[in-house]
N, C-alpha and C. Protein backbone atom coordinates (compact mmCIF):
# COMPACT_ATOMS: atom_id res chain seq x y z
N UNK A 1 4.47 -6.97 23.63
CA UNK A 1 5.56 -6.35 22.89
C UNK A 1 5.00 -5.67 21.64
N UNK A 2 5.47 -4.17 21.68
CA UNK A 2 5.02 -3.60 20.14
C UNK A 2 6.29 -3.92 19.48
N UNK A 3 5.38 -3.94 17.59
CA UNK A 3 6.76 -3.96 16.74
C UNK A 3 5.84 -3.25 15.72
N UNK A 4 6.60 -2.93 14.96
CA UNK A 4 6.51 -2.43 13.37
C UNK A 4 5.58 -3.56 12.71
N UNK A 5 4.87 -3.15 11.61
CA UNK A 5 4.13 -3.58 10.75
C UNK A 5 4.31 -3.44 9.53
N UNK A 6 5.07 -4.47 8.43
CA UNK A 6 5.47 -4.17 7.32
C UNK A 6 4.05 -4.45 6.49
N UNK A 7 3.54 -3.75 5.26
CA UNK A 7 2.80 -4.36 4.06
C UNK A 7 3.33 -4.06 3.04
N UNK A 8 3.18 -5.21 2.39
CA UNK A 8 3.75 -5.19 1.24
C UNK A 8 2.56 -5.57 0.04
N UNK A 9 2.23 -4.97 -1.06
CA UNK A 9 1.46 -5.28 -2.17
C UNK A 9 1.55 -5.31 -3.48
N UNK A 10 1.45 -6.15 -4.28
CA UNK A 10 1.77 -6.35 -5.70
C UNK A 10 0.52 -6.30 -6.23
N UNK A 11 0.56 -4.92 -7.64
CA UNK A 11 -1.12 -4.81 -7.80
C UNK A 11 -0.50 -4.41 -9.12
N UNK A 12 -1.11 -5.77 -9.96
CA UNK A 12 -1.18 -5.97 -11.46
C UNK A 12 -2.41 -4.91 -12.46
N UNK A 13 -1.99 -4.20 -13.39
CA UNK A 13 -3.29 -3.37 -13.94
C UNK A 13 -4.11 -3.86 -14.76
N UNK A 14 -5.07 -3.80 -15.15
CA UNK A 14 -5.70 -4.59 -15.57
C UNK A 14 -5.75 -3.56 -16.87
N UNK A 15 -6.02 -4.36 -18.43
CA UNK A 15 -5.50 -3.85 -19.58
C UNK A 15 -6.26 -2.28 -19.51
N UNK A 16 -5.16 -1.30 -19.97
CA UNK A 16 -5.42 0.08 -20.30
C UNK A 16 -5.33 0.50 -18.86
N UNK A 17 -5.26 0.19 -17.72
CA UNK A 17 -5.54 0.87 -16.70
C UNK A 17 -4.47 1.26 -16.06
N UNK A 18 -2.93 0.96 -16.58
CA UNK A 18 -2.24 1.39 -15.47
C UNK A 18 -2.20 2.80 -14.97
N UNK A 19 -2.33 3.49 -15.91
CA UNK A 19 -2.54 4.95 -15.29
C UNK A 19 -3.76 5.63 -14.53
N UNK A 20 -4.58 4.99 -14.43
CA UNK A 20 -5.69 5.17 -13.82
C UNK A 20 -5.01 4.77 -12.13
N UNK A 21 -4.38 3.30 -12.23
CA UNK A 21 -4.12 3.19 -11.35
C UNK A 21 -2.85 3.74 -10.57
N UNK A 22 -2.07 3.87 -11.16
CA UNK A 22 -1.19 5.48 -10.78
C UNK A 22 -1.87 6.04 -10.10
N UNK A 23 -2.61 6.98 -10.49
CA UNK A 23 -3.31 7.97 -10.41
C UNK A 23 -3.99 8.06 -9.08
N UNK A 24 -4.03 6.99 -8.79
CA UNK A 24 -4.99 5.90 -7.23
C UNK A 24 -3.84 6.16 -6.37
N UNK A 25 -3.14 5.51 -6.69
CA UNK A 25 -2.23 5.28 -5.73
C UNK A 25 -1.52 6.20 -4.99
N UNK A 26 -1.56 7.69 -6.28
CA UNK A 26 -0.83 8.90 -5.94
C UNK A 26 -1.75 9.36 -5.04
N UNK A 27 -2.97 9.01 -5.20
CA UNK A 27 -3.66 10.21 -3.75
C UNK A 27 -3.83 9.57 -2.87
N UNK A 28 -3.65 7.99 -2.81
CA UNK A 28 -3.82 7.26 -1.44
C UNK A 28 -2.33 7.58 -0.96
N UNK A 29 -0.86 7.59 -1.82
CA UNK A 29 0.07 7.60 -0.64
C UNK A 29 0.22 9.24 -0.05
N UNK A 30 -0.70 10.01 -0.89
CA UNK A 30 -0.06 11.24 0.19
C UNK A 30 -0.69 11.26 1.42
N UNK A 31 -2.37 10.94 1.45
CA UNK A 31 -3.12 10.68 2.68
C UNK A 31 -2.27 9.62 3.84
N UNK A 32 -1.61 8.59 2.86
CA UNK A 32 -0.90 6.90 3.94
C UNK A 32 -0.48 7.81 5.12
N UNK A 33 0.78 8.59 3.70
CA UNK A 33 2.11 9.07 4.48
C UNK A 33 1.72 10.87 5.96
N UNK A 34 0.74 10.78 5.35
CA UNK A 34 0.26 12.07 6.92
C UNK A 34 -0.19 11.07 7.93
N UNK A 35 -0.58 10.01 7.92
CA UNK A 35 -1.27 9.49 8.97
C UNK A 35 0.16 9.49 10.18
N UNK A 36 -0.15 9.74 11.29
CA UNK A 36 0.53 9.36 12.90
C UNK A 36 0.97 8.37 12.66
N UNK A 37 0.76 7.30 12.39
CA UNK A 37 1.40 5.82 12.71
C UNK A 37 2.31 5.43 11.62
N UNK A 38 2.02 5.92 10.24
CA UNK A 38 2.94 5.68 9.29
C UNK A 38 4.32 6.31 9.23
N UNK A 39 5.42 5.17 8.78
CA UNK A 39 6.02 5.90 9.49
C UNK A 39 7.05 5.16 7.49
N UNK A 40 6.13 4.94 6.82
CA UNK A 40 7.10 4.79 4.88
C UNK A 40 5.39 4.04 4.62
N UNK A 41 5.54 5.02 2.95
CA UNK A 41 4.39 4.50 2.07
C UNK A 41 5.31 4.59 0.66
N UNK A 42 5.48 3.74 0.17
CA UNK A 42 6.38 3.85 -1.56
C UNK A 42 5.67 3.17 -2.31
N UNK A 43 5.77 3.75 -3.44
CA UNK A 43 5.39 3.22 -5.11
C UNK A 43 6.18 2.26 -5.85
N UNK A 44 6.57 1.51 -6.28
CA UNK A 44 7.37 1.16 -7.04
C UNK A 44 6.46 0.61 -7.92
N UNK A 45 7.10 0.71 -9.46
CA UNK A 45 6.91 0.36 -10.27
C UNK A 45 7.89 -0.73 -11.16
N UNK A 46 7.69 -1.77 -11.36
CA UNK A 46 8.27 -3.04 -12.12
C UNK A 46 8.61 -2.52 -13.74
N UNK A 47 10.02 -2.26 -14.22
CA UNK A 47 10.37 -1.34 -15.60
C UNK A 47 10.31 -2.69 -16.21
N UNK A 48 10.41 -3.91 -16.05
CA UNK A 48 10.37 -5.30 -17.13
C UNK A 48 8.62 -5.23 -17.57
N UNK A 49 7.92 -4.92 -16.40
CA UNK A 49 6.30 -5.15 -16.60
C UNK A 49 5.64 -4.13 -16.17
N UNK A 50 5.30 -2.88 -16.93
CA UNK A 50 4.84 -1.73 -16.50
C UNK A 50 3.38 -1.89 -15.98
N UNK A 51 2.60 -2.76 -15.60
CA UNK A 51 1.22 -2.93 -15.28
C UNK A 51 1.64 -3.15 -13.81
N UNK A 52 2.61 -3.43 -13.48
CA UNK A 52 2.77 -4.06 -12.57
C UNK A 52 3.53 -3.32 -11.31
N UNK A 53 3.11 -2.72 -10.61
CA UNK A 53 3.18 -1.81 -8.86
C UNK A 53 3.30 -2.77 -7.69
N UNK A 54 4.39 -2.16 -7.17
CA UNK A 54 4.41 -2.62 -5.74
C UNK A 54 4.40 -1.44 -4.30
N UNK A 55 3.45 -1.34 -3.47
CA UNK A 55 3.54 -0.80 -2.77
C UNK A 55 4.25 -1.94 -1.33
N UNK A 56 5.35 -0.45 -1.07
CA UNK A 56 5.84 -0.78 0.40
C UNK A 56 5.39 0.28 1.50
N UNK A 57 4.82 -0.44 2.37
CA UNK A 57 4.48 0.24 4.02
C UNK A 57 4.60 -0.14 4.97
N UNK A 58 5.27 1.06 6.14
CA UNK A 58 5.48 0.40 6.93
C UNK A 58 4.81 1.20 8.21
N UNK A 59 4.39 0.87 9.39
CA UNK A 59 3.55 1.33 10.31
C UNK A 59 4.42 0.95 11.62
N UNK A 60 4.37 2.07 12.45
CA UNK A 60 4.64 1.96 13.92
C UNK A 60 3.93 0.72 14.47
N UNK A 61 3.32 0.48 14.62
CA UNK A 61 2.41 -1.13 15.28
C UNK A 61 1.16 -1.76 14.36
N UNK A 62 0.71 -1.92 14.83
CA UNK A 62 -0.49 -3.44 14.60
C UNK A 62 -1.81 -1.94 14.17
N UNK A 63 -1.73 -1.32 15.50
CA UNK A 63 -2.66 -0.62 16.14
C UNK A 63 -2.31 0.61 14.84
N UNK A 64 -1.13 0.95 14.58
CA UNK A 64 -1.23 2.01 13.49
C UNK A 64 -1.68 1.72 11.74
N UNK A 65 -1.66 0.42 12.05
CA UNK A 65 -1.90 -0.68 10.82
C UNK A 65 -3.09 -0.60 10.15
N UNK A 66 -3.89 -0.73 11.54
CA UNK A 66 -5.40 -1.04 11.85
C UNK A 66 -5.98 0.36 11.38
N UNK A 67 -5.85 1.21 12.06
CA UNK A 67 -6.23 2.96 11.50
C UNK A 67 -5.89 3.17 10.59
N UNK A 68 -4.68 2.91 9.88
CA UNK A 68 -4.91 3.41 8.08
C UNK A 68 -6.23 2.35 7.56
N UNK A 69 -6.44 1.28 7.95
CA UNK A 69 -7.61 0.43 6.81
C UNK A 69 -8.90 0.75 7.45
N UNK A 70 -8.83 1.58 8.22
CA UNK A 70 -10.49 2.53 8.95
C UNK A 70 -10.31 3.93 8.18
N UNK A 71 -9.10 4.30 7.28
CA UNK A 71 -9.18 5.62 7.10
C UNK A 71 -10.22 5.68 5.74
N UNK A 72 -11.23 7.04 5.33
CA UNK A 72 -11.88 7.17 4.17
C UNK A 72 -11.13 6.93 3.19
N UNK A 73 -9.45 7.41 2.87
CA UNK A 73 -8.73 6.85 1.79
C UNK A 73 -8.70 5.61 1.47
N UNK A 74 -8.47 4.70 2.59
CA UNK A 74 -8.20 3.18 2.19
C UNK A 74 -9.26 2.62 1.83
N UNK A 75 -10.18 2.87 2.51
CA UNK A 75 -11.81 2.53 2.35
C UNK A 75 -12.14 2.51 0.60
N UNK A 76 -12.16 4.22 0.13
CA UNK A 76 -12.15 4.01 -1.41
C UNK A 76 -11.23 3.52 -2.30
N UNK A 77 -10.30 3.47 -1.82
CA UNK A 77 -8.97 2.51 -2.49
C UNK A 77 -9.57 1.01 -3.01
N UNK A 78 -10.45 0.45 -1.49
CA UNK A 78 -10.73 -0.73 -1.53
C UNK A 78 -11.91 -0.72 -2.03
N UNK A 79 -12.72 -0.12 -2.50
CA UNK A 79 -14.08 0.11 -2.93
C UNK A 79 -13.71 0.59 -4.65
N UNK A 80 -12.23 0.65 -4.91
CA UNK A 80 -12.08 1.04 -6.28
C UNK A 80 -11.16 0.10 -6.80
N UNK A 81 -10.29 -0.50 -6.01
CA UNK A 81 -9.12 -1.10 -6.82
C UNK A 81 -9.14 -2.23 -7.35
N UNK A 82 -10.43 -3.34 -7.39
CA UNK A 82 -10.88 -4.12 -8.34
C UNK A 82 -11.51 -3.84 -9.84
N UNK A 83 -11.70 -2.56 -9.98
CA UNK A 83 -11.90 -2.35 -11.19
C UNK A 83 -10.51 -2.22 -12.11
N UNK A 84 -9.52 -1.46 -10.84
CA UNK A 84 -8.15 -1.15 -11.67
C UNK A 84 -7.05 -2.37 -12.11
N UNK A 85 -7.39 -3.27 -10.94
CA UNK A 85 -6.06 -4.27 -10.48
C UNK A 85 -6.31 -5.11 -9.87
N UNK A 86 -5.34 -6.31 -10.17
CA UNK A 86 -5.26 -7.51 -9.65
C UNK A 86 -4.34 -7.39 -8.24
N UNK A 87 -4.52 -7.67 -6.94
CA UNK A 87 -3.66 -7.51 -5.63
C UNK A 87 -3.44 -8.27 -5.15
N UNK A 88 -2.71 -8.41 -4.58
CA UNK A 88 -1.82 -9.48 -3.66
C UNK A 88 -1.32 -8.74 -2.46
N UNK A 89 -1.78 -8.74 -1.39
CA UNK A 89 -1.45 -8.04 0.09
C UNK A 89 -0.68 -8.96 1.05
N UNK A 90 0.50 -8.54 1.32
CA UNK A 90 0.90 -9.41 2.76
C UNK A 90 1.59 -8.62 3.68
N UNK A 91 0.85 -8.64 4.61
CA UNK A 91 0.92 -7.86 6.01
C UNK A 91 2.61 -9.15 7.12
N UNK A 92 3.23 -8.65 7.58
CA UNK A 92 4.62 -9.15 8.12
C UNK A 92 5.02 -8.41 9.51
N UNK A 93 5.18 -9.07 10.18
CA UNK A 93 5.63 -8.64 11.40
C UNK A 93 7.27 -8.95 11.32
N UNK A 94 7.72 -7.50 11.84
CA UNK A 94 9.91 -8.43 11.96
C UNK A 94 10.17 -9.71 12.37
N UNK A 95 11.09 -10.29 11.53
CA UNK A 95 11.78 -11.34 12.77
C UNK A 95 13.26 -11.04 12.91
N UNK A 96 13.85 -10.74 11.75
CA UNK A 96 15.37 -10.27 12.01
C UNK A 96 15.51 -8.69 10.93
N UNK A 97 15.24 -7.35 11.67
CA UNK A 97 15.43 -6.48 10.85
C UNK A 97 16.53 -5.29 11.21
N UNK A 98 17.18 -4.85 10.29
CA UNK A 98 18.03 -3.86 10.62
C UNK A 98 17.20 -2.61 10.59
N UNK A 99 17.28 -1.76 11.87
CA UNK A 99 16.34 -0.56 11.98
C UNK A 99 17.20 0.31 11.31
């Protein structure tokens, strides 16, 4: 059975950096959101704690999941975003969702 692939990430800035990390995030979601399998890449930002970003994504399958974290964007994302931020990643499969 295919299903959708939710991720969800909470990525804290580390002092002075939130805009740097903005800045990250803005060129990784325009690359997310062209990929085939993606099918939502969003920003949110926390207005109580401005260091503090949450990205929501969501992917046609497992298999479309898998190809964004092989893409060169995600690759330097992940080769950069310990200098910017503290992360917290959790990958979710549906159990009860309204499409």
């Amino acid at each position: 059975m295919t299903h959708s692939v939710k991720i969800s990430a909470i990525l804290t800035a580390h002092s002075g950096k939130a805009g740097e990390l903005e800045a990250m995030l803005g060129v990784l979601a325009g690359h997310s959101r062209a990929e085939p399998g993606n099918l939502r890449w969003d920003i949110w930002r926390e207005p109580s704690d401005p260091p503090r970003f949450l990205l929501d994504e969501l992917y046609r399958d497992q298999a479309a999941a898998d190809a964004h974290r092989r893409t060169p964007h995600f690759q330097a994302y992940v080769d950069g975003i310990e200098e910017l931020a503290d992360r917290l990643a959790i990958t979710a499969h549906p159990v009860d969702v309204v499409a």
